[in-house]
PDB file of N, CA and C in Angstrom:
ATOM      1  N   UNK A   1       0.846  -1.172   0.000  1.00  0.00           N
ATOM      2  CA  UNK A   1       0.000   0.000   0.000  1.00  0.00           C
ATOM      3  C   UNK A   1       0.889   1.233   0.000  1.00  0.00           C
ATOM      4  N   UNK A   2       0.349   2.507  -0.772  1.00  0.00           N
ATOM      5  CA  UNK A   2       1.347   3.494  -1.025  1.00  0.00           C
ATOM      6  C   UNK A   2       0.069   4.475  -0.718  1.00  0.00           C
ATOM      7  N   UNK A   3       0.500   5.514   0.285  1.00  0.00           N
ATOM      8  CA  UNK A   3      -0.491   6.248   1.192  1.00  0.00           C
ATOM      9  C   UNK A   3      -0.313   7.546   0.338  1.00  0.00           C
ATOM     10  N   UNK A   4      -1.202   8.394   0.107  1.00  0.00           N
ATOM     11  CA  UNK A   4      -0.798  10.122  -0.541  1.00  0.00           C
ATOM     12  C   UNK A   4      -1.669  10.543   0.526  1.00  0.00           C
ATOM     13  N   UNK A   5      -0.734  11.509   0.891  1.00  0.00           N
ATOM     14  CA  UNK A   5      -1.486  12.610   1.760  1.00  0.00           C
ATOM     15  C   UNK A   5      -0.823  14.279   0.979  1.00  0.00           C
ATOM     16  N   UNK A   6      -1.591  15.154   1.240  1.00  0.00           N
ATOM     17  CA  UNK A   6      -1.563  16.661   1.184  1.00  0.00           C
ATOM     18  C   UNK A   6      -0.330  17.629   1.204  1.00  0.00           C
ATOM     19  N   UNK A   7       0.526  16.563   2.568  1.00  0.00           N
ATOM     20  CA  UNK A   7       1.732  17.444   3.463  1.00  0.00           C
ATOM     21  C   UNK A   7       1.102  18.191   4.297  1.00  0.00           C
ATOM     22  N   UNK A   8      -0.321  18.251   4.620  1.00  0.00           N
ATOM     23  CA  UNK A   8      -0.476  19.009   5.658  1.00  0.00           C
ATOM     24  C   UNK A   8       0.428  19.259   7.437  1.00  0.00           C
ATOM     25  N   UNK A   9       0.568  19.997   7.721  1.00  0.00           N
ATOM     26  CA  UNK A   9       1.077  20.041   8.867  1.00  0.00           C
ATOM     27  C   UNK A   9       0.817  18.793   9.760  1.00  0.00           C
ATOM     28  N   UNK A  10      -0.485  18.384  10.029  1.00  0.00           N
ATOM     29  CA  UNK A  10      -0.589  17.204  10.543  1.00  0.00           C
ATOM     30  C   UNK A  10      -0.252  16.101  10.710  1.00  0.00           C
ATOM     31  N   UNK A  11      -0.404  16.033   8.836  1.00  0.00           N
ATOM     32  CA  UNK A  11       0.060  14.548   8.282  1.00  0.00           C
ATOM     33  C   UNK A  11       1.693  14.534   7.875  1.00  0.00           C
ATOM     34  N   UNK A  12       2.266  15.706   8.641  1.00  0.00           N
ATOM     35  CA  UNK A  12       3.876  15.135   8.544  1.00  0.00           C
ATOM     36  C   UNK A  12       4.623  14.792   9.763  1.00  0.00           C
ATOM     37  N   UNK A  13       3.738  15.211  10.505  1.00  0.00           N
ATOM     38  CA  UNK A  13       4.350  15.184  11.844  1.00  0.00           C
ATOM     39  C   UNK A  13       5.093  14.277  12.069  1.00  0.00           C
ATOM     40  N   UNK A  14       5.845  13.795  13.008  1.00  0.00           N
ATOM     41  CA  UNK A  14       6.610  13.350  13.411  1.00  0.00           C
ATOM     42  C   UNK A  14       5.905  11.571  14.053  1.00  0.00           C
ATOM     43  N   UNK A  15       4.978  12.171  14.908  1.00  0.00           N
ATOM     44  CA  UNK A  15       4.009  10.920  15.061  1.00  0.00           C
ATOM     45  C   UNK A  15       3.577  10.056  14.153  1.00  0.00           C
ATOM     46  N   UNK A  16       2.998  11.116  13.561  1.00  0.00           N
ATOM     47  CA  UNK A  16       2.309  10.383  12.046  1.00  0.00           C
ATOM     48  C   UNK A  16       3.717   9.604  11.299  1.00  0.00           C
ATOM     49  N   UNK A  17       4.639  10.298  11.041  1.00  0.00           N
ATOM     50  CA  UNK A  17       5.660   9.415  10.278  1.00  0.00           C
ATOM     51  C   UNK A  17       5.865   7.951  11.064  1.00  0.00           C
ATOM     52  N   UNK A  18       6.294   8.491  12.318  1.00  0.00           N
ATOM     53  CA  UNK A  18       6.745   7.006  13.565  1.00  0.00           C
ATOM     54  C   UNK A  18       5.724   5.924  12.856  1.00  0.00           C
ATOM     55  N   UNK A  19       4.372   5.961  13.272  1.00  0.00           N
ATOM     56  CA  UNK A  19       3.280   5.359  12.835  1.00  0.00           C
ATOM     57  C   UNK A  19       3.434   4.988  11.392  1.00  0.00           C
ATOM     58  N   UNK A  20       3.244   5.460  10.451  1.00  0.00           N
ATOM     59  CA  UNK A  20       3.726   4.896   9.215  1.00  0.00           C
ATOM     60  C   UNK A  20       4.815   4.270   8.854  1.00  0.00           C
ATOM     61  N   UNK A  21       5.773   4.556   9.328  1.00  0.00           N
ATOM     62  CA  UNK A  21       6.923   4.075   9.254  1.00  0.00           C
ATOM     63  C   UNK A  21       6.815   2.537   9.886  1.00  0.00           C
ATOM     64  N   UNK A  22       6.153   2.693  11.344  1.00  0.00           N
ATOM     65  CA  UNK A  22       6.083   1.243  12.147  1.00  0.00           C
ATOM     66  C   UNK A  22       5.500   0.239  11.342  1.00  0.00           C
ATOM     67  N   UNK A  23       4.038   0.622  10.315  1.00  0.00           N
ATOM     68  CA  UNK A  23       3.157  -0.226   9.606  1.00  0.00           C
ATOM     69  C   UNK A  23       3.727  -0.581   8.234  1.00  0.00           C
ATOM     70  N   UNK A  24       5.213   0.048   7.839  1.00  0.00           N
ATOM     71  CA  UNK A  24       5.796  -0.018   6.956  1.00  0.00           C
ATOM     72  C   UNK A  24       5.008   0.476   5.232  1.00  0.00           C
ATOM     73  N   UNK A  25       4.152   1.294   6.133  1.00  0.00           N
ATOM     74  CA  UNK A  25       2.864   1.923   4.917  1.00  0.00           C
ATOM     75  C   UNK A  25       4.153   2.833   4.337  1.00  0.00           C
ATOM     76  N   UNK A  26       4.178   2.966   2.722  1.00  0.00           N
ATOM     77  CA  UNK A  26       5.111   3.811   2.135  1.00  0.00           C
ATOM     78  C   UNK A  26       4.346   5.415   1.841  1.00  0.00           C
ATOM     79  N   UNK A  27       4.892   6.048   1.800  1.00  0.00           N
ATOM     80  CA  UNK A  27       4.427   7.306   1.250  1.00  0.00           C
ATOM     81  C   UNK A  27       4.734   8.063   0.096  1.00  0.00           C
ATOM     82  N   UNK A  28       3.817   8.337  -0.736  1.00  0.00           N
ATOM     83  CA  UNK A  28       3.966   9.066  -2.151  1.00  0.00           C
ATOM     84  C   UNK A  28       4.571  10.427  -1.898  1.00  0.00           C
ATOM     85  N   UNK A  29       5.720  10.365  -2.747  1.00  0.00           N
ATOM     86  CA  UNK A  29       6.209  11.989  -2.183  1.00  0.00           C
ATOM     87  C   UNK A  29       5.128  12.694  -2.789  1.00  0.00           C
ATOM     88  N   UNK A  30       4.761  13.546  -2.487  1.00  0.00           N
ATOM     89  CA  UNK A  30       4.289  14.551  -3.129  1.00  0.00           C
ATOM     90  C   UNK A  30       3.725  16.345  -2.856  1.00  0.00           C
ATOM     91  N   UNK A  31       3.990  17.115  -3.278  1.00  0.00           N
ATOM     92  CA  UNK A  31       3.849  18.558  -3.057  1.00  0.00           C
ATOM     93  C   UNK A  31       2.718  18.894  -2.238  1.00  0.00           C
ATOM     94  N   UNK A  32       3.195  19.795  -1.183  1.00  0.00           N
ATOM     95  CA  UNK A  32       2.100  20.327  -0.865  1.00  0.00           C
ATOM     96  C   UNK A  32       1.039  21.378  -1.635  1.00  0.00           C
ATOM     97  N   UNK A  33      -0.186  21.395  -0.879  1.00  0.00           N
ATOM     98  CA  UNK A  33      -1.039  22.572  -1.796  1.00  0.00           C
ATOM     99  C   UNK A  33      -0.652  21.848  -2.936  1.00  0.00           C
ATOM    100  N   UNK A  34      -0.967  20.838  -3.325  1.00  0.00           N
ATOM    101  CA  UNK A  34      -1.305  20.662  -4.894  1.00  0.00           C
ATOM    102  C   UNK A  34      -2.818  19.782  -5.132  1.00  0.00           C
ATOM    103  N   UNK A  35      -3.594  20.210  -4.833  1.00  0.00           N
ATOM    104  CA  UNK A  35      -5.149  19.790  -5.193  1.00  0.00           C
ATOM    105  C   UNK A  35      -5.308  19.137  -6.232  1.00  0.00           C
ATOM    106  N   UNK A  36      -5.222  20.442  -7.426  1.00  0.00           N
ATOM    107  CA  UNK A  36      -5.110  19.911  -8.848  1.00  0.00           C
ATOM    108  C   UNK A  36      -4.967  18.839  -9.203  1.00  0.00           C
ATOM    109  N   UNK A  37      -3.974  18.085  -8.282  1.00  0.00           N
ATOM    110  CA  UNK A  37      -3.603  16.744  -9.191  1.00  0.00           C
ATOM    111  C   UNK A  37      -3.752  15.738  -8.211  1.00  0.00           C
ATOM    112  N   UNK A  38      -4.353  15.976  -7.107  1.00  0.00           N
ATOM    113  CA  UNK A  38      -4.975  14.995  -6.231  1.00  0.00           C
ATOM    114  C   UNK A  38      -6.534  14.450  -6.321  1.00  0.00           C
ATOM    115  N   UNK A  39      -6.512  13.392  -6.806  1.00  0.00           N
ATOM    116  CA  UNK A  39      -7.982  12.788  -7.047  1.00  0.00           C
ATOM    117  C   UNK A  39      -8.682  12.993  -6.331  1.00  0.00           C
ATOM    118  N   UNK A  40      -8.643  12.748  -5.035  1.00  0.00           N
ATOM    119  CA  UNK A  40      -9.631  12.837  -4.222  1.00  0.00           C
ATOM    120  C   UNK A  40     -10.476  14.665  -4.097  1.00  0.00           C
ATOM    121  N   UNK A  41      -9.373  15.380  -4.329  1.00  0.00           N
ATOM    122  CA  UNK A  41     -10.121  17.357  -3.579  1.00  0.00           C
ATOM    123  C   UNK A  41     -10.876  16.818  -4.672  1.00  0.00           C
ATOM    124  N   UNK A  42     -11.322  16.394  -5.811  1.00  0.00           N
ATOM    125  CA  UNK A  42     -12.104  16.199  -7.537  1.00  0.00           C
ATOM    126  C   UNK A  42     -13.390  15.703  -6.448  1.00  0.00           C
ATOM    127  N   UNK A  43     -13.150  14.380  -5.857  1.00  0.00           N
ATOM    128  CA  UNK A  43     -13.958  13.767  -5.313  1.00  0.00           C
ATOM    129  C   UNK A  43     -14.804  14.591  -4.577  1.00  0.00           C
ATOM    130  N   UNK A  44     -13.955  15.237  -2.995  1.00  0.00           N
ATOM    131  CA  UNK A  44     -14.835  16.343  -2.788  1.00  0.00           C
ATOM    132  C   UNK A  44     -15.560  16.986  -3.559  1.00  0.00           C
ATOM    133  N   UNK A  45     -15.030  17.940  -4.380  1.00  0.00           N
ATOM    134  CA  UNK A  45     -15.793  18.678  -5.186  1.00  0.00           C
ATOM    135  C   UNK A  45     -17.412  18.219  -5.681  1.00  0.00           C
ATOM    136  N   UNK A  46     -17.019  17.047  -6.371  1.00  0.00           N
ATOM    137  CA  UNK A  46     -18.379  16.156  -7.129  1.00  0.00           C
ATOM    138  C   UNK A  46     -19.390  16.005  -5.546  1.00  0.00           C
ATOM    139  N   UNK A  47     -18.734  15.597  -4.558  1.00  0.00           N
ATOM    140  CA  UNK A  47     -19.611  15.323  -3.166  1.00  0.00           C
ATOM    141  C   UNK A  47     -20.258  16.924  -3.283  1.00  0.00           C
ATOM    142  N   UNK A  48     -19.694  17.985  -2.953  1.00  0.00           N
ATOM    143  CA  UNK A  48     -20.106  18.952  -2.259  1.00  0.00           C
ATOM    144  C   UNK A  48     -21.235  19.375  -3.537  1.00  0.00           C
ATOM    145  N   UNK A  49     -20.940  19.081  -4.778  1.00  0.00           N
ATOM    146  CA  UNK A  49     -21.742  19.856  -5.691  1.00  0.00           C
ATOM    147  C   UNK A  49     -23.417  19.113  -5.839  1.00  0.00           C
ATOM    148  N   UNK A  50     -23.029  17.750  -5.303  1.00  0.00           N
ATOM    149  CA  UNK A  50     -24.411  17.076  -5.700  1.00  0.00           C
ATOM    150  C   UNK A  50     -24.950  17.529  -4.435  1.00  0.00           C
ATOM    151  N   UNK A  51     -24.571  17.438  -3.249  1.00  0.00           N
ATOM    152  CA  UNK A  51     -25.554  17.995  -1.825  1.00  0.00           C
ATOM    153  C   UNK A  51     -25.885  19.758  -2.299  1.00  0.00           C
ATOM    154  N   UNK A  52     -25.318  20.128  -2.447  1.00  0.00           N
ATOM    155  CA  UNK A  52     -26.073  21.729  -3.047  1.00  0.00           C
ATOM    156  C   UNK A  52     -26.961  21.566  -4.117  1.00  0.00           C
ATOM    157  N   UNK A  53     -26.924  20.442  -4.923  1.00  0.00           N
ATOM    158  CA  UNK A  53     -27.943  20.360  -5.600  1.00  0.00           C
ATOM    159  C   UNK A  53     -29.037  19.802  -5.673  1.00  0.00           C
ATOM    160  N   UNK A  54     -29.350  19.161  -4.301  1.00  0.00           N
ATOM    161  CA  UNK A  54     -30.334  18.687  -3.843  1.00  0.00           C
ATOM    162  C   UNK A  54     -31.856  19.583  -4.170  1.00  0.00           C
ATOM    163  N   UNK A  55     -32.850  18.797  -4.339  1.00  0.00           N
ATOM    164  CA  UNK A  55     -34.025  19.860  -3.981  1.00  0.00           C
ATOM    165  C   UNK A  55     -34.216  20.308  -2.781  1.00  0.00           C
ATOM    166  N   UNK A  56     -34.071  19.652  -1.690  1.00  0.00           N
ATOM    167  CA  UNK A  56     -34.267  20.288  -0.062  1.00  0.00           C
ATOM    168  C   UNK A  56     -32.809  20.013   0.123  1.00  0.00           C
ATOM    169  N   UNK A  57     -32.258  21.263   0.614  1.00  0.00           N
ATOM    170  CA  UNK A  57     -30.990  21.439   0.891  1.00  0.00           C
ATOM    171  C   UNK A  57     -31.274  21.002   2.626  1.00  0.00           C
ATOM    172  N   UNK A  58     -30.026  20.369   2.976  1.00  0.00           N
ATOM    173  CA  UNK A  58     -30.026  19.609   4.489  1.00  0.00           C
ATOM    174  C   UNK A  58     -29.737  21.137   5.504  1.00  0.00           C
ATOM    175  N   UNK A  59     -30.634  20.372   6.665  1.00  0.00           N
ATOM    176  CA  UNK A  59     -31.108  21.826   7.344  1.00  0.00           C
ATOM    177  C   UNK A  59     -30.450  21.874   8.709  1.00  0.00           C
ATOM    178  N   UNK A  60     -29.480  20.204   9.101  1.00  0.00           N
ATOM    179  CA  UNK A  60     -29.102  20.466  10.335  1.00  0.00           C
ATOM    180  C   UNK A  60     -27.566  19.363  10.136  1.00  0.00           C
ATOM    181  N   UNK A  61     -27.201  19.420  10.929  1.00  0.00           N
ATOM    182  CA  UNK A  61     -25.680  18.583  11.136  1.00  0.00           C
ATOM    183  C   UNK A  61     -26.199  17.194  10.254  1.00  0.00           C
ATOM    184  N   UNK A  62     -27.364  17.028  10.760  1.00  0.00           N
ATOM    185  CA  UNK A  62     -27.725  15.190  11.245  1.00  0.00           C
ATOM    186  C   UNK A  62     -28.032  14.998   9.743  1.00  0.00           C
ATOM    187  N   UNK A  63     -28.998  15.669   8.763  1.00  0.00           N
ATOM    188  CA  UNK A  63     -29.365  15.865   7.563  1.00  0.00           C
ATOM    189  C   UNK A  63     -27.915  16.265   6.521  1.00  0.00           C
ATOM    190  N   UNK A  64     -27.218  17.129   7.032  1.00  0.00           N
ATOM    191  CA  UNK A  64     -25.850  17.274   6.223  1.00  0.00           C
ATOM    192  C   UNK A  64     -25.263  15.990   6.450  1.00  0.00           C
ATOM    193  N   UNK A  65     -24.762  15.435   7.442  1.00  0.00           N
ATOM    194  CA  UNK A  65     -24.295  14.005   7.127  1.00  0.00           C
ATOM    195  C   UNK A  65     -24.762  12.890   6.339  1.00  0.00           C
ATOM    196  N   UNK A  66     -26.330  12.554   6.991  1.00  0.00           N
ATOM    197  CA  UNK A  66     -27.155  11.601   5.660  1.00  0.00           C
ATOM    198  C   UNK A  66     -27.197  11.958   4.459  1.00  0.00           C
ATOM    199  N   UNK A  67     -27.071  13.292   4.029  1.00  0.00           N
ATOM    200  CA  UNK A  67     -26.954  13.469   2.201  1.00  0.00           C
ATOM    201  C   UNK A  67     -25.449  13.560   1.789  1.00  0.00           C
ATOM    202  N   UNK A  68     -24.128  13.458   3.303  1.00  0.00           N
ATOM    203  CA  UNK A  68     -22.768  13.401   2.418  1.00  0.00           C
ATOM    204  C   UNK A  68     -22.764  12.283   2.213  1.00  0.00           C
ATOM    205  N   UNK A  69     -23.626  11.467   3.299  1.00  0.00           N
ATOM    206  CA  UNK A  69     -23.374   9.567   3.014  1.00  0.00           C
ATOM    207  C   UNK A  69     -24.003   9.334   2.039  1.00  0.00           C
ATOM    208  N   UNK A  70     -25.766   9.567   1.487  1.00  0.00           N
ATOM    209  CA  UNK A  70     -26.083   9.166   0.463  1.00  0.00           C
ATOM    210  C   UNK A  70     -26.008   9.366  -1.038  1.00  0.00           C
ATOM    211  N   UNK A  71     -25.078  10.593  -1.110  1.00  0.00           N
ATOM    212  CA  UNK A  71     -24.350  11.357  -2.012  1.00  0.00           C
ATOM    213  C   UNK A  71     -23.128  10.375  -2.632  1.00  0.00           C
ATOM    214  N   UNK A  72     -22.639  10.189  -1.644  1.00  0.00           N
ATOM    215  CA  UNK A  72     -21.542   9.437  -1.757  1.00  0.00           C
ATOM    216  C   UNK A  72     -21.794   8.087  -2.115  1.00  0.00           C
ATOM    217  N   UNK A  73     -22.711   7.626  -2.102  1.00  0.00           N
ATOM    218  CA  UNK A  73     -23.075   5.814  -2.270  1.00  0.00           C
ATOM    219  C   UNK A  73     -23.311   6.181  -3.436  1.00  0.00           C
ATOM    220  N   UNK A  74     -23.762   7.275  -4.125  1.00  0.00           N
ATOM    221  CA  UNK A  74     -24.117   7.192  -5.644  1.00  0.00           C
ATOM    222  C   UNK A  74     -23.218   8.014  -6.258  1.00  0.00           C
ATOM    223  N   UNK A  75     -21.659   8.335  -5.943  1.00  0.00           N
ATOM    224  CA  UNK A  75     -20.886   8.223  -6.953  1.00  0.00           C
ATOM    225  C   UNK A  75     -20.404   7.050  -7.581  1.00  0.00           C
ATOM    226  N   UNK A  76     -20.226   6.837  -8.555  1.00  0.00           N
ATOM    227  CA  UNK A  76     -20.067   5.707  -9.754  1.00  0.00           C
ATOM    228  C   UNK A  76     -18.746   4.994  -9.673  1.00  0.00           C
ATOM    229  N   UNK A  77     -18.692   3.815  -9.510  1.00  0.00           N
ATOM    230  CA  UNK A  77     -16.872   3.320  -9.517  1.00  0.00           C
ATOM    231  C   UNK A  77     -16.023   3.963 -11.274  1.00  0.00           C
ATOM    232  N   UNK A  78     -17.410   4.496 -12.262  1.00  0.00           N
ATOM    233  CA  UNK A  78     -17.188   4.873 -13.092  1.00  0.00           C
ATOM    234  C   UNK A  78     -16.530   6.406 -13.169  1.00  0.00           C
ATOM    235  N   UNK A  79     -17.018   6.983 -12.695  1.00  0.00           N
ATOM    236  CA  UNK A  79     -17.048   8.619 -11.737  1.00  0.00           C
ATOM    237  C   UNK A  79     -15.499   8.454 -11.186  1.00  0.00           C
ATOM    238  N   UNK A  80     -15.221   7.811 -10.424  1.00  0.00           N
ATOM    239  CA  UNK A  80     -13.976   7.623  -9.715  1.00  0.00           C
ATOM    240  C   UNK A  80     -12.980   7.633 -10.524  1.00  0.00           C
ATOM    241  N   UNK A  81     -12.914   6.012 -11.616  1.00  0.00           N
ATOM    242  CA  UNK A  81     -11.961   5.658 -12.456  1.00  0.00           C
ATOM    243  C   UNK A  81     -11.286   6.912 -13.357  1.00  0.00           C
ATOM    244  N   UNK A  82     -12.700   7.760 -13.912  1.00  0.00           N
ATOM    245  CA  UNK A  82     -12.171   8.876 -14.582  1.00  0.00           C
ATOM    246  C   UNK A  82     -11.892  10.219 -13.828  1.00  0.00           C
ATOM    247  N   UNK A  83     -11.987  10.113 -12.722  1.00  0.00           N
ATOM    248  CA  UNK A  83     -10.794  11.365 -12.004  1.00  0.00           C
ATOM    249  C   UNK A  83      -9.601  10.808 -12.181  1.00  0.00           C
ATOM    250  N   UNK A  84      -9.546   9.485 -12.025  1.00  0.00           N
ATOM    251  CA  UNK A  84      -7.762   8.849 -11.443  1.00  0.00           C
ATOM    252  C   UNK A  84      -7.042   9.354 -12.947  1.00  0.00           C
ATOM    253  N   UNK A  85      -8.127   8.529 -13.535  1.00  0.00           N
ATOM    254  CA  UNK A  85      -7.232   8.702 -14.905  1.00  0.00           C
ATOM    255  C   UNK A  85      -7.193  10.026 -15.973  1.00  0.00           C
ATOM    256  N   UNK A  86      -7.779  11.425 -15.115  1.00  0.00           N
ATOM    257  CA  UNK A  86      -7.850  12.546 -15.743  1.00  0.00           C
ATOM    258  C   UNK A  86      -6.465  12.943 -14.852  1.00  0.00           C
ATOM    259  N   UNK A  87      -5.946  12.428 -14.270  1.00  0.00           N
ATOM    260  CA  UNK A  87      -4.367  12.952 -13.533  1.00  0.00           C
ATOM    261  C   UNK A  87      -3.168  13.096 -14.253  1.00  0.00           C
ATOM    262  N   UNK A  88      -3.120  12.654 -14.933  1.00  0.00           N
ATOM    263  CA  UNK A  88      -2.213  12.772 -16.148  1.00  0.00           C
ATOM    264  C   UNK A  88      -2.262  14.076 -17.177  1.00  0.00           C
ATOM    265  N   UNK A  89      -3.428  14.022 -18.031  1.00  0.00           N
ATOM    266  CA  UNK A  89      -4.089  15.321 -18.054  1.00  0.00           C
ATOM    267  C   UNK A  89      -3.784  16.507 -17.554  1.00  0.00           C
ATOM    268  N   UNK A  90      -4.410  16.257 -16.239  1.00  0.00           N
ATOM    269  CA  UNK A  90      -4.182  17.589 -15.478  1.00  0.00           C
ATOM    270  C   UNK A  90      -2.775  17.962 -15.272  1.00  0.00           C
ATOM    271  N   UNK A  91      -1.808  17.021 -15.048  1.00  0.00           N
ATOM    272  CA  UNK A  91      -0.186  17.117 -14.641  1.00  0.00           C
ATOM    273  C   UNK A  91       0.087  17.591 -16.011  1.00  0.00           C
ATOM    274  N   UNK A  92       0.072  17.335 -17.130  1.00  0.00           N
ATOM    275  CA  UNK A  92       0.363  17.523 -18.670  1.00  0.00           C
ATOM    276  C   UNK A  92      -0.086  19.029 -18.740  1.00  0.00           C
ATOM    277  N   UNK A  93      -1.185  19.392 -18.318  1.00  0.00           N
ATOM    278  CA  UNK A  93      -1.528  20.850 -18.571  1.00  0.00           C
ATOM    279  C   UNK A  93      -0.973  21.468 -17.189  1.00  0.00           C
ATOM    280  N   UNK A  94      -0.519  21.586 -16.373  1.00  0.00           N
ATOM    281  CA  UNK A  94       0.564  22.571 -15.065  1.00  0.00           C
ATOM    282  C   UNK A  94       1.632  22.160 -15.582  1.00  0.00           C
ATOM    283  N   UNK A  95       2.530  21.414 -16.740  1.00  0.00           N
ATOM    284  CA  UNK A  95       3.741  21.660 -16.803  1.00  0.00           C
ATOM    285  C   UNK A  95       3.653  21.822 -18.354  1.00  0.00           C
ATOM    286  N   UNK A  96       2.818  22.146 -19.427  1.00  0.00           N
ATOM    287  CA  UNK A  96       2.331  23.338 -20.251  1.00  0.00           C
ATOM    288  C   UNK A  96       1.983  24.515 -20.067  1.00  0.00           C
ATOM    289  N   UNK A  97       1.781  24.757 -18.683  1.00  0.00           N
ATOM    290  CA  UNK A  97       1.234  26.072 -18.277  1.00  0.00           C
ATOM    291  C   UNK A  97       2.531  26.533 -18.409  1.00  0.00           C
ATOM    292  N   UNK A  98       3.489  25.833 -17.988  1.00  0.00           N
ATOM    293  CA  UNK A  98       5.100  26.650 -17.292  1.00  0.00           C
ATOM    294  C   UNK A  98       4.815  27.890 -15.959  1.00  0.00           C
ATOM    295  N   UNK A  99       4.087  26.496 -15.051  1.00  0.00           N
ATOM    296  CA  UNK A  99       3.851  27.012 -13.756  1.00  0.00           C
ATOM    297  C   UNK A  99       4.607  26.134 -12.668  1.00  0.00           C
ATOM    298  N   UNK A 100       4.158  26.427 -11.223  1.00  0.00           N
ATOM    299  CA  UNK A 100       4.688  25.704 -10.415  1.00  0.00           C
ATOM    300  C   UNK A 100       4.236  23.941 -10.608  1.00  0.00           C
ATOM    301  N   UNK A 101       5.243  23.023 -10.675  1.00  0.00           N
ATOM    302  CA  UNK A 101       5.187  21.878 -10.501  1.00  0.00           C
ATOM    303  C   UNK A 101       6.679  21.394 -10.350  1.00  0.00           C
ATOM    304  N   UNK A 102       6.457  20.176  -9.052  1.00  0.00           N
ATOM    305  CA  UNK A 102       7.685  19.665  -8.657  1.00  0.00           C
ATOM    306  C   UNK A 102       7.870  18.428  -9.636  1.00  0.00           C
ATOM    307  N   UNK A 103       8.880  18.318  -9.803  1.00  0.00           N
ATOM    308  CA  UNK A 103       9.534  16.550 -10.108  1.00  0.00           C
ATOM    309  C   UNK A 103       8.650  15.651  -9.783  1.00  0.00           C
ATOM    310  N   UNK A 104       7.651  15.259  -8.793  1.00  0.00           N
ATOM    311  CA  UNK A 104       7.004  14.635  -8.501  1.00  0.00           C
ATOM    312  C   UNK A 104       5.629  14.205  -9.146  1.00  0.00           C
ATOM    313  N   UNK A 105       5.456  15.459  -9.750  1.00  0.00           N
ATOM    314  CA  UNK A 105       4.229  15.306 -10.529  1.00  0.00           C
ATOM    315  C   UNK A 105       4.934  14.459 -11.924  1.00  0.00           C
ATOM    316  N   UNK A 106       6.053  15.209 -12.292  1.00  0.00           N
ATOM    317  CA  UNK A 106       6.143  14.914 -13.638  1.00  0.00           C
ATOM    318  C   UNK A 106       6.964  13.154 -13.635  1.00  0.00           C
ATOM    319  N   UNK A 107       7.453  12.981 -12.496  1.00  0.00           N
ATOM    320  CA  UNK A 107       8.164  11.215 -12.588  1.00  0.00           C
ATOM    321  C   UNK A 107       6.791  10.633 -12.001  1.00  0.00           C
ATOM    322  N   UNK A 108       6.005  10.996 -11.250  1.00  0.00           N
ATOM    323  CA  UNK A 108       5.228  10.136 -11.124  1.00  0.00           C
ATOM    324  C   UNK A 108       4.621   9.094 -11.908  1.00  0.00           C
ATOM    325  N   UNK A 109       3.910  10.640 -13.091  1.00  0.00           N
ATOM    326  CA  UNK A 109       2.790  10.089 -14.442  1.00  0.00           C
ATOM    327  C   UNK A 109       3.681  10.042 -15.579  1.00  0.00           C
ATOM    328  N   UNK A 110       4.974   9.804 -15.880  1.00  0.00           N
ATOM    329  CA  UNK A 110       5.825   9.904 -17.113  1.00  0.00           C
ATOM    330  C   UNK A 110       6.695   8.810 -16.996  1.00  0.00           C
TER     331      UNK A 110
END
């Protein structure tokens, strides 16, 4: 198993490494603040856009949770497959832009 996280402050900590390190879970290098080319913020996105598009928008904690869960049961393993595989894509267009991107993006998908 090969773990990607964000780099958030959290998820580098020192703990967190010990712990990964102990479970011998490997870690994807990869840049912080880079959304763009992380499948999952996509995922969010598609979550947050179908609960706003509800006809009765959820009115309390308890209702916002049951429509992130039932939101979520009806994204598509199809839906998924084509974020993963729009990553390439997206990495291909930030190093056409001739913007910020590390080595990481570009050895990853090349």
């Amino acid at each position: 198993m090969t773990l990607q996280h964000d780099n958030a402050t959290s998820h580098t900590a020192r703990s967190v490494h010990d712990v990964l390190q102990d479970r011998n879970v490997s870690v994807l290098p990869w840049p912080a603040k880079s959304p763009d080319r992380n499948p999952i913020e996509h995922v969010w996105d598609l979550l947050d856009r179908r609960v706003r598009a509800r006809a009765i928008p959820p009115r309390n904690v308890q209702e916002l949770a049951g429509a992130l869960v039932e939101e979520w049961r009806n994204i598509s393993q199809q839906d998924l497959a084509n974020l993963v595989q729009s990553t390439r894509r997206r990495c291909t267009a930030v190093l056409n832009a001739d913007t910020y991107c590390t080595w990481v993006c570009f050895f990853y998908f090349f």
